[in-house]
Every structure is written in C-alpha cells, then in structure tokens.
Protein backbone atom coordinates (compact mmCIF):
# COMPACT_ATOMS: atom_id res chain seq x y z
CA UNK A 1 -10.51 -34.82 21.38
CA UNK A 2 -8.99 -32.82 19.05
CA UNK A 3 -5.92 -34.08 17.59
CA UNK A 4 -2.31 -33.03 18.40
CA UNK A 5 -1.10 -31.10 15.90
CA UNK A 6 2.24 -32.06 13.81
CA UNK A 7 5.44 -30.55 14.86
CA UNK A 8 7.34 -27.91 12.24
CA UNK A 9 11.07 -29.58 11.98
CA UNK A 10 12.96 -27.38 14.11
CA UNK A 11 15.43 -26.67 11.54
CA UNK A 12 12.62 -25.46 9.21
CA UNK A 13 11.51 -23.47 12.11
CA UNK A 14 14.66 -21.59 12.36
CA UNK A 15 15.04 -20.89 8.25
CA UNK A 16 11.45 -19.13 8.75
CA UNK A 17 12.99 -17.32 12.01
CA UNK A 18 16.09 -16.11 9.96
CA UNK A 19 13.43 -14.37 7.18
CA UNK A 20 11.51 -12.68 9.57
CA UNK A 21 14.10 -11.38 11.43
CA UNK A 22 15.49 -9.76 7.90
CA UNK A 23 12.11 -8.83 6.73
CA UNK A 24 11.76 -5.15 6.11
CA UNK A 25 9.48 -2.49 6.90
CA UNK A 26 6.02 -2.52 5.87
CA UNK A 27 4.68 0.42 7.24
CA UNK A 28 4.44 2.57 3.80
CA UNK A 29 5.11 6.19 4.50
CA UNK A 30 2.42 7.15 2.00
CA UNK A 31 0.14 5.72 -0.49
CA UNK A 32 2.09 2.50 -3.19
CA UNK A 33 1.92 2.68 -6.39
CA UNK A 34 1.14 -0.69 -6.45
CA UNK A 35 -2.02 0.11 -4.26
CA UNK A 36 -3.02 2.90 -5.72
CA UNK A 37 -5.61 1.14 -7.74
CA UNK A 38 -7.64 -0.67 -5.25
CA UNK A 39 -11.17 0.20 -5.72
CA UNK A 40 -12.53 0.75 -2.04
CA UNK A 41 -10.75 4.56 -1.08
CA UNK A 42 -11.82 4.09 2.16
CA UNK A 43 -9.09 0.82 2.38
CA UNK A 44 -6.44 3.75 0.95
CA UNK A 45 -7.43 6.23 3.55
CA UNK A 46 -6.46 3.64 6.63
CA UNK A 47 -3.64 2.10 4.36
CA UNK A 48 -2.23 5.58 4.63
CA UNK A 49 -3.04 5.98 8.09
CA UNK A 50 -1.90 3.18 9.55
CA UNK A 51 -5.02 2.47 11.17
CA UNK A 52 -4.48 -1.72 11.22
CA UNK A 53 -2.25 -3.96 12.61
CA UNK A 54 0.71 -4.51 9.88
CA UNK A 55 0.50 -7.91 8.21
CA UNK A 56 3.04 -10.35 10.23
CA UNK A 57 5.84 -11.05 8.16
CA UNK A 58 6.23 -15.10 7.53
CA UNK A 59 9.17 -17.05 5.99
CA UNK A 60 7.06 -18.22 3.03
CA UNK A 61 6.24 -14.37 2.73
CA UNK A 62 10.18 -13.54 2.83
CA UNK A 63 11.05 -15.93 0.29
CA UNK A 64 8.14 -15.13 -2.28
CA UNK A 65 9.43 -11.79 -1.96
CA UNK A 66 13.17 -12.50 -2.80
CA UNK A 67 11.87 -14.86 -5.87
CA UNK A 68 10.23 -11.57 -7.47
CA UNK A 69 12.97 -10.01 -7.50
CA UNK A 70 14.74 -12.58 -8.59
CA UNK A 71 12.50 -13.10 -11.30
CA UNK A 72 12.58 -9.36 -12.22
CA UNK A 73 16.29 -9.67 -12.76
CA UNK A 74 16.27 -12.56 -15.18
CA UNK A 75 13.45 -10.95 -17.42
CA UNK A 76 14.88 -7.73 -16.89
CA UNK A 77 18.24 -9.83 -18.36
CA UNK A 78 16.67 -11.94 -20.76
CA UNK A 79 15.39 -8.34 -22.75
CA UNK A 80 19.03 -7.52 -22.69
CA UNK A 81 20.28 -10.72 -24.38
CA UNK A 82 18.22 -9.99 -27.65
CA UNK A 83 19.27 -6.38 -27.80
CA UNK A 84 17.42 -3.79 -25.77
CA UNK A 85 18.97 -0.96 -23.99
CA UNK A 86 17.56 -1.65 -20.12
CA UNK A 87 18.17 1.03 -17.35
CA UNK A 88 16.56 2.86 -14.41
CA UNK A 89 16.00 -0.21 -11.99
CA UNK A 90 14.65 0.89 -8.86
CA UNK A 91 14.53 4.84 -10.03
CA UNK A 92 12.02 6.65 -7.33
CA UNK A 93 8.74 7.37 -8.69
CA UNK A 94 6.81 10.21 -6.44
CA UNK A 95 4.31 12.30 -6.81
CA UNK A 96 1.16 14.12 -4.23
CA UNK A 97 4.26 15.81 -2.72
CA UNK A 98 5.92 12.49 -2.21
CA UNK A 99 2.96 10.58 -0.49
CA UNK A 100 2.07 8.21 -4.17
CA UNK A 101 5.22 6.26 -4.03
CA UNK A 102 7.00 3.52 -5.78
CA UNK A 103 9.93 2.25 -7.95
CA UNK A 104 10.11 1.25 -11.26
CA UNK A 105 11.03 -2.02 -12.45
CA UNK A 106 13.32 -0.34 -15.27
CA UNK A 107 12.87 1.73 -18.99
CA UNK A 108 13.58 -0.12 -22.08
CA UNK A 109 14.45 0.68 -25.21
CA UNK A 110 14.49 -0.94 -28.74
CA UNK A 111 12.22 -3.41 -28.09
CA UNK A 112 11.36 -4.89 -31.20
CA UNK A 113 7.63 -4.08 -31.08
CA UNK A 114 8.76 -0.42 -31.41
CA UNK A 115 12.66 0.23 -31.79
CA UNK A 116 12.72 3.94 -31.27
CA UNK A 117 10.04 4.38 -28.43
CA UNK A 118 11.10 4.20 -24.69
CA UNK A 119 8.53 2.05 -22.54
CA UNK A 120 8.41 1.11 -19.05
CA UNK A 121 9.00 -2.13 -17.84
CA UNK A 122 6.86 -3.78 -15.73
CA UNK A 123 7.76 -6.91 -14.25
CA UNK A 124 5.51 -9.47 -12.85
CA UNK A 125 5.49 -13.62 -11.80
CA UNK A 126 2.04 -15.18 -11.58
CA UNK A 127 0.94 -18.85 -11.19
CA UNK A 128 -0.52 -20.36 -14.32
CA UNK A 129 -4.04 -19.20 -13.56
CA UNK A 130 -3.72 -15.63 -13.59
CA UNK A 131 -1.22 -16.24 -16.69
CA UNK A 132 -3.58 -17.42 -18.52
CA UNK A 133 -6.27 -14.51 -17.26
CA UNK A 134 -3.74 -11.96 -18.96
CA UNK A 135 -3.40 -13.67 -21.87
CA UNK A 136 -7.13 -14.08 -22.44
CA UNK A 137 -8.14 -10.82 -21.46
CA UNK A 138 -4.90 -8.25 -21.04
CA UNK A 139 -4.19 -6.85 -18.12
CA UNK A 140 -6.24 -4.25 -17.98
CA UNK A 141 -9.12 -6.35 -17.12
CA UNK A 142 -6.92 -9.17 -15.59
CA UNK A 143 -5.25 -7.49 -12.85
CA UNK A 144 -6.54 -3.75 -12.95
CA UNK A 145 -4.17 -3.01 -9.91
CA UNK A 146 -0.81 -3.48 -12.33
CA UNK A 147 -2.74 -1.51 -15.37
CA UNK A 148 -3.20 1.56 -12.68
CA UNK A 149 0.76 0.75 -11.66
CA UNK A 150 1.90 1.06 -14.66
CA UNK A 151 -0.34 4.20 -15.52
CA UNK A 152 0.88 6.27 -12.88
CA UNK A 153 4.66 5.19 -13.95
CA UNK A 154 4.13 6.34 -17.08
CA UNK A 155 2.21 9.67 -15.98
CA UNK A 156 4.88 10.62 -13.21
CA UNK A 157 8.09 9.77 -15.41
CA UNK A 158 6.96 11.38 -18.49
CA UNK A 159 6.34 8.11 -20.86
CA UNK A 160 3.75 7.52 -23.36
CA UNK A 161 3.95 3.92 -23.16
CA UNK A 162 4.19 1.07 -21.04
CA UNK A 163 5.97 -2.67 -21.08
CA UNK A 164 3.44 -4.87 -19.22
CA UNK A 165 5.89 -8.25 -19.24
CA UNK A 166 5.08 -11.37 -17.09
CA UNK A 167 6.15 -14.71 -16.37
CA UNK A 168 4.04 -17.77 -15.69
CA UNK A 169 6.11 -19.22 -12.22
CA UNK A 170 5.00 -22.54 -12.83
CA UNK A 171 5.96 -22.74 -16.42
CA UNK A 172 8.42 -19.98 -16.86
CA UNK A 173 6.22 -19.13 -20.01
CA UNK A 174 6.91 -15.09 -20.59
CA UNK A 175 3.73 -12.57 -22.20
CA UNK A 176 3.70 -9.05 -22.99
CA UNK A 177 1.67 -6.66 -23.56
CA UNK A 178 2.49 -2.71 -24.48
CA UNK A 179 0.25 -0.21 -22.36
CA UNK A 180 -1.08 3.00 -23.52
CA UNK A 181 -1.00 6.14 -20.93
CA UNK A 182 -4.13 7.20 -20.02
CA UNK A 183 -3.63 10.76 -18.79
CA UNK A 184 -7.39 11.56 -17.93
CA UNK A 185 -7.38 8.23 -15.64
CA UNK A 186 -3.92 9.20 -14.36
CA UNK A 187 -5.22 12.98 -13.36
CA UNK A 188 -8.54 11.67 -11.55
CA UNK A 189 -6.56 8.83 -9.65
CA UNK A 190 -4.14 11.61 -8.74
CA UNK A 191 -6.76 14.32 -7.50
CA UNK A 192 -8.79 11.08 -5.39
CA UNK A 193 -5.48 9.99 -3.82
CA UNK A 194 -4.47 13.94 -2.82
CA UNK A 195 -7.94 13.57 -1.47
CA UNK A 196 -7.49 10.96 0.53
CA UNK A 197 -3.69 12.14 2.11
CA UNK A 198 -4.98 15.35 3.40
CA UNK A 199 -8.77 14.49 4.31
CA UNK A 200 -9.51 13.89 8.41
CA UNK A 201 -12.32 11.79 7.49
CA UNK A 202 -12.21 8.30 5.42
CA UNK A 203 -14.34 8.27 1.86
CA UNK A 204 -17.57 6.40 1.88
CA UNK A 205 -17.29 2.28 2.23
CA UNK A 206 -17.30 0.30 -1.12
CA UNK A 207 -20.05 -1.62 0.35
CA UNK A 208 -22.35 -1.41 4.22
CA UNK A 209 -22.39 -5.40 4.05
CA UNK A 210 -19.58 -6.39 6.04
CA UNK A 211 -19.65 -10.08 4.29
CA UNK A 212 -18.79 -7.98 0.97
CA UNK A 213 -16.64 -9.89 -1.55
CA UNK A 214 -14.74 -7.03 -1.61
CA UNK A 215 -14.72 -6.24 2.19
CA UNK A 216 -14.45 -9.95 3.31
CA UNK A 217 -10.49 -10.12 2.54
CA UNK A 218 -9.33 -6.60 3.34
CA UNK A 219 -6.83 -6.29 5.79
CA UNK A 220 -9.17 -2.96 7.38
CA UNK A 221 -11.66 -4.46 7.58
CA UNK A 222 -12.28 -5.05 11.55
CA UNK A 223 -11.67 -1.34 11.90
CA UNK A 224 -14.14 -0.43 8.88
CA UNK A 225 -16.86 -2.82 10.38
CA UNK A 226 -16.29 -4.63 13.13
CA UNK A 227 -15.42 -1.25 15.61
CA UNK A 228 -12.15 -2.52 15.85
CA UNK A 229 -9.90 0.33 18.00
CA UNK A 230 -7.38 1.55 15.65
CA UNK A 231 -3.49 1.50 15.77
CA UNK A 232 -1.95 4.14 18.32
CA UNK A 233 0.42 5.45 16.45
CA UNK A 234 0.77 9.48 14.96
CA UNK A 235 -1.07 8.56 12.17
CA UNK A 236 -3.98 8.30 13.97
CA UNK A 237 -3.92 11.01 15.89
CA UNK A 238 -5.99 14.35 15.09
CA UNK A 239 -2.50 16.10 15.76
CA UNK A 240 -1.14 14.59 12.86
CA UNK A 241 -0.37 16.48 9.45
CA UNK A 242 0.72 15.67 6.17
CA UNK A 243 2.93 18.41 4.90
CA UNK A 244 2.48 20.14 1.08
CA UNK A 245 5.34 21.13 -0.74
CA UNK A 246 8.30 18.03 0.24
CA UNK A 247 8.86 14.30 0.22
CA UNK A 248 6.54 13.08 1.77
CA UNK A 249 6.94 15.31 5.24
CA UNK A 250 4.51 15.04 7.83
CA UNK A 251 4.85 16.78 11.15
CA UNK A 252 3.02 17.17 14.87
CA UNK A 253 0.43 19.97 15.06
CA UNK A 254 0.44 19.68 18.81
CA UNK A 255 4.46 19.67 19.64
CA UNK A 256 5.27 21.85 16.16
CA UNK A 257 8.13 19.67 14.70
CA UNK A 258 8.57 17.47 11.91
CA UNK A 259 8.04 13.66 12.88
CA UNK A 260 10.65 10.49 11.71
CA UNK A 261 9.07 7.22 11.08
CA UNK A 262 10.39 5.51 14.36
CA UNK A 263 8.11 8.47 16.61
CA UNK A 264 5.35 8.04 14.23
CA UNK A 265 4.77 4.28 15.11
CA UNK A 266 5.59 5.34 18.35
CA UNK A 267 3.28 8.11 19.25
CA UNK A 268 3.21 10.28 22.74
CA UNK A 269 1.11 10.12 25.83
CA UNK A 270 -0.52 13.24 23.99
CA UNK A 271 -2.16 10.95 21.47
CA UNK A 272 -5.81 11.72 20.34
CA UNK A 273 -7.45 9.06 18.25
CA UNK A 274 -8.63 11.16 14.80
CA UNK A 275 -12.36 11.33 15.74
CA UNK A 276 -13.48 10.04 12.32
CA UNK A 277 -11.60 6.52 13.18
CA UNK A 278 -13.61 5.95 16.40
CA UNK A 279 -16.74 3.65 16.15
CA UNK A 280 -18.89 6.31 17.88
CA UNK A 281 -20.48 9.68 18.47
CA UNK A 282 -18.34 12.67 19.35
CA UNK A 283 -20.74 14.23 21.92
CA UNK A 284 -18.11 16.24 24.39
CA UNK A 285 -14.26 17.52 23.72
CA UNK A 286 -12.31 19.20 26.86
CA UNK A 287 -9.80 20.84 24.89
CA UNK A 288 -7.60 22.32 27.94
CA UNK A 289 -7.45 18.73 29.79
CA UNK A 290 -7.44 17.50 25.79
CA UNK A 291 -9.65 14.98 26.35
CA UNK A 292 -12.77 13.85 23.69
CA UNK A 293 -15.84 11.81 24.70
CA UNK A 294 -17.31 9.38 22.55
CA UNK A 295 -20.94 7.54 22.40
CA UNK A 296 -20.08 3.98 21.42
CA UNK A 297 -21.68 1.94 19.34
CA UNK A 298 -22.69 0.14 22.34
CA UNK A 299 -24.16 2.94 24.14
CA UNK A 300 -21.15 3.03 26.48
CA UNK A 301 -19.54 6.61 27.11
CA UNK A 302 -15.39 6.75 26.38
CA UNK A 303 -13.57 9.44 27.08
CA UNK A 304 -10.36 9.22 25.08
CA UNK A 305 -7.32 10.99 26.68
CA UNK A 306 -8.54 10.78 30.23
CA UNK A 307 -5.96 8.17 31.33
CA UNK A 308 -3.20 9.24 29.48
CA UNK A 309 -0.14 11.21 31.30
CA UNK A 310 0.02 14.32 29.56
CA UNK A 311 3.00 16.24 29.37
C-alpha cells in the first residue's frame, strides 16, 4: 500500500490560505513585457487569449512574489546611498495600443559607469546558478527574456540605454551590466506582437513534437497538443475584438459594447469558441441559430453553440 501521506501543520496551512486569498489577478489584459520575449508566438497568441487555465496561485508563489519586490526596493535603495538620482518606480510602459504592457523598475541617473546618461533600471533576484550564468555570459544570452524586457523599456520610454542590475538571493552578491537599445529588434518584436493581438488564428508551433524541450513546460501546452478545450471566456470567442487606437480596449462584436475584465472571464450564453482554437475541422456554421460544427480529431461531429441558451 501506498503510504499515508504527512500532514501540512495546520497553522502553516492557514499562512498559505491568507496569501492566496490576497493574491492578485493574473489574467494579463494584453501581452507582458516580461513575456514578450518567449520564443514560441504561438504560447503569446493563447497567453493573450486566455485560452488556459490560469496558474493556481500558492503561498510559496505569494511570498516569492513579495521578496522581489522587496528586493527591488533595497537595490533600488542601495543605488541611492552612493549617489544616483532614482525615480519612475512603477511608471506604465504601453505600447500596440496598450496591449504590450508593463512597469518599469525605475530610471537612474549618475551612475558612475556614465554620470550624465539616464538608464533604466532593471531589477532582478536569481539563485546562485543563474547568477553565475549572467556573469559568465551577460544577460543577453543568460536570460534572453529580461534582455527583450529591458529592450522594449528602453524603445517605448525613449532611452538609449539600459541598467541590467541583479542580485544573487542566496548570497546577496549584486552584478550589472549596461544594455544597449536595439531599435531594429525592438521594431520586429513590436510588428510580431501587433501580429499576434489582432490575428484570429495562432502563429505556427515552435515545434510538432509535443515532448519538445520547449513545449514540455509550457503552461498551453494541453491546448496546443493535447486537444485540450479551451477557456470559455470572451477571449475565446470569435465575437471578440481587440480595439486600435486606446488602452488596451477590447469590445463584443456580437452585443456592440465595450467589455470590462470581470464580463470577459465571464462570457455569455452567446459564446462561440474562435474556430482556430478548436482541435478540429470546421465543416458546417448555422449562422442564424449561431451554431458551428466541428470534425474532431477523433472523428466525432460537435456542434458548438447547440446547447447554449441564446438570448
């Protein structure tokens, strides 16, 4: 038999209950900065429609989340203390009409590497291992998803260069590196993410093997390969539009109104699953009774809509 599992202290139990209950939102309303440089576009494209489950939030999870910006507070401190001029801390970044999204750390200036020029500051707490990575190799190489985050920082704010600063969390040893904007990367990324935020069809896969090193650990990937349904939510619905011209404004084709975040996780009985999110064949559509059939991978026939109360 297997054996009976040990008990989590029931205090413990409750300090993880407390986090969760604070945890914050983690549907994104468009694409993160922080994201933006994952290398599959296909994981953007159901990032941005919410096409998985959202990741669970955990007490561990909570608490990592408060030490970073804890962390980020002290280094963003410690540059004070030997002279430079820090400000902007948590100043909006946008661009795509809102959907590429993020805040920066904070600007600097007069750090002693180059008095006169502002950089931004980039914040980050890794365990020795990945420390070390940066050190060895900088962080383009290291961790190419904080290069393109601090990239598009620079190319939405206006900056030439960069503060890349990080702090080993199991030594509290610090490293920095100054970043060069690369406006030709910045311009592609930008025209592939607009791409993505107003296409009704995902980009190719990164990879047909499902047992990918890449694919293995992504958070999409039952939906990409395994035929997993998607979420119901207005996202994935072929009603849904992402608006030009605002911050970040989407709104319902169907019901002609502009949609909050609570109705978009929501949805409405008149929800069609975007066809190119469905694990089959589009072979029929009855657009009166708004109904579309599907040939599943399985050879079964689906008709999506038919059991829903319309209104």
């Amino acid at each position: 038999m297997a054996p009976i599992p040990k008990p989590t202290p029931s205090t413990i139990s409750a300090i993880d209950a407390y986090y969760v209950e604070q945890a914050s939102d983690w549907d994104s309303l468009g694409i993160s900065v922080s994201l933006a440089g994952t290398e599959c576009l296909r994981a953007l494209f159901y990032e941005f429609r919410w096409a998985s489950p959202p990741e669970t939030p955990t007490g561990k999870r909570q608490r990592l989340f408060e030490r970073g910006q804890e962390d980020e507070e002290k280094m963003l401190d410690d540059l004070r203390k030997v002279g430079v001029e820090v400000w902007g801390e948590q100043e909006k970044a946008r661009a795509v009409h809102g959907f590429v999204r993020g805040k920066l750390d904070g600007l600097a200036l007069g750090l002693l590497e180059a008095r006169k020029t502002t950089h931004v500051v980039e914040c980050k707490s890794v365990n020795t291992k990945g420390f070390k990575s940066i050190v060895k190799d900088g962080v383009r190489k290291a961790k190419p998803l904080h290069w393109t985050q601090v990239q598009l920082y620079m190319h939405i704010m206006g900056y030439a260069r960069a503060y890349y600063y990080v702090k080993c969390a199991d030594t509290q040893e610090y490293w920095a590196e100054r970043v060069e904007h690369d406006m030709d990367y910045c311009l592609r990324l930008l025209a592939n993410l607009e791409r993505i935020i107003f296409s009704d069809a995902p980009p190719g896969r990164i990879s047909e093997k499902p047992d990918f090193f890449g694919c293995q650990f992504c958070r999409h990937h039952a939906v990409c390969h395994d035929g997993a349904m998607p979420r119901v939510t207005c996202r994935t619905c072929i009603h849904f539009l992402p608006e030009r011209g605002g911050d970040c404004h989407v709104s319902c084709q169907r019901w002609s109104k502009p949609l909050g975040i609570t109705e978009q996780r929501d949805a409405c009985p008149a929800h069609l699953f975007l066809p190119s999110l469905i694990d089959g064949e589009q072979i029929d559509c009855d657009e009166e009774n708004e109904i579309i059939v599907y040939r599943m991978r399985d050879g079964s026939i689906w008709r999506d809509g038919d059991s829903q109360k319309r209104a």
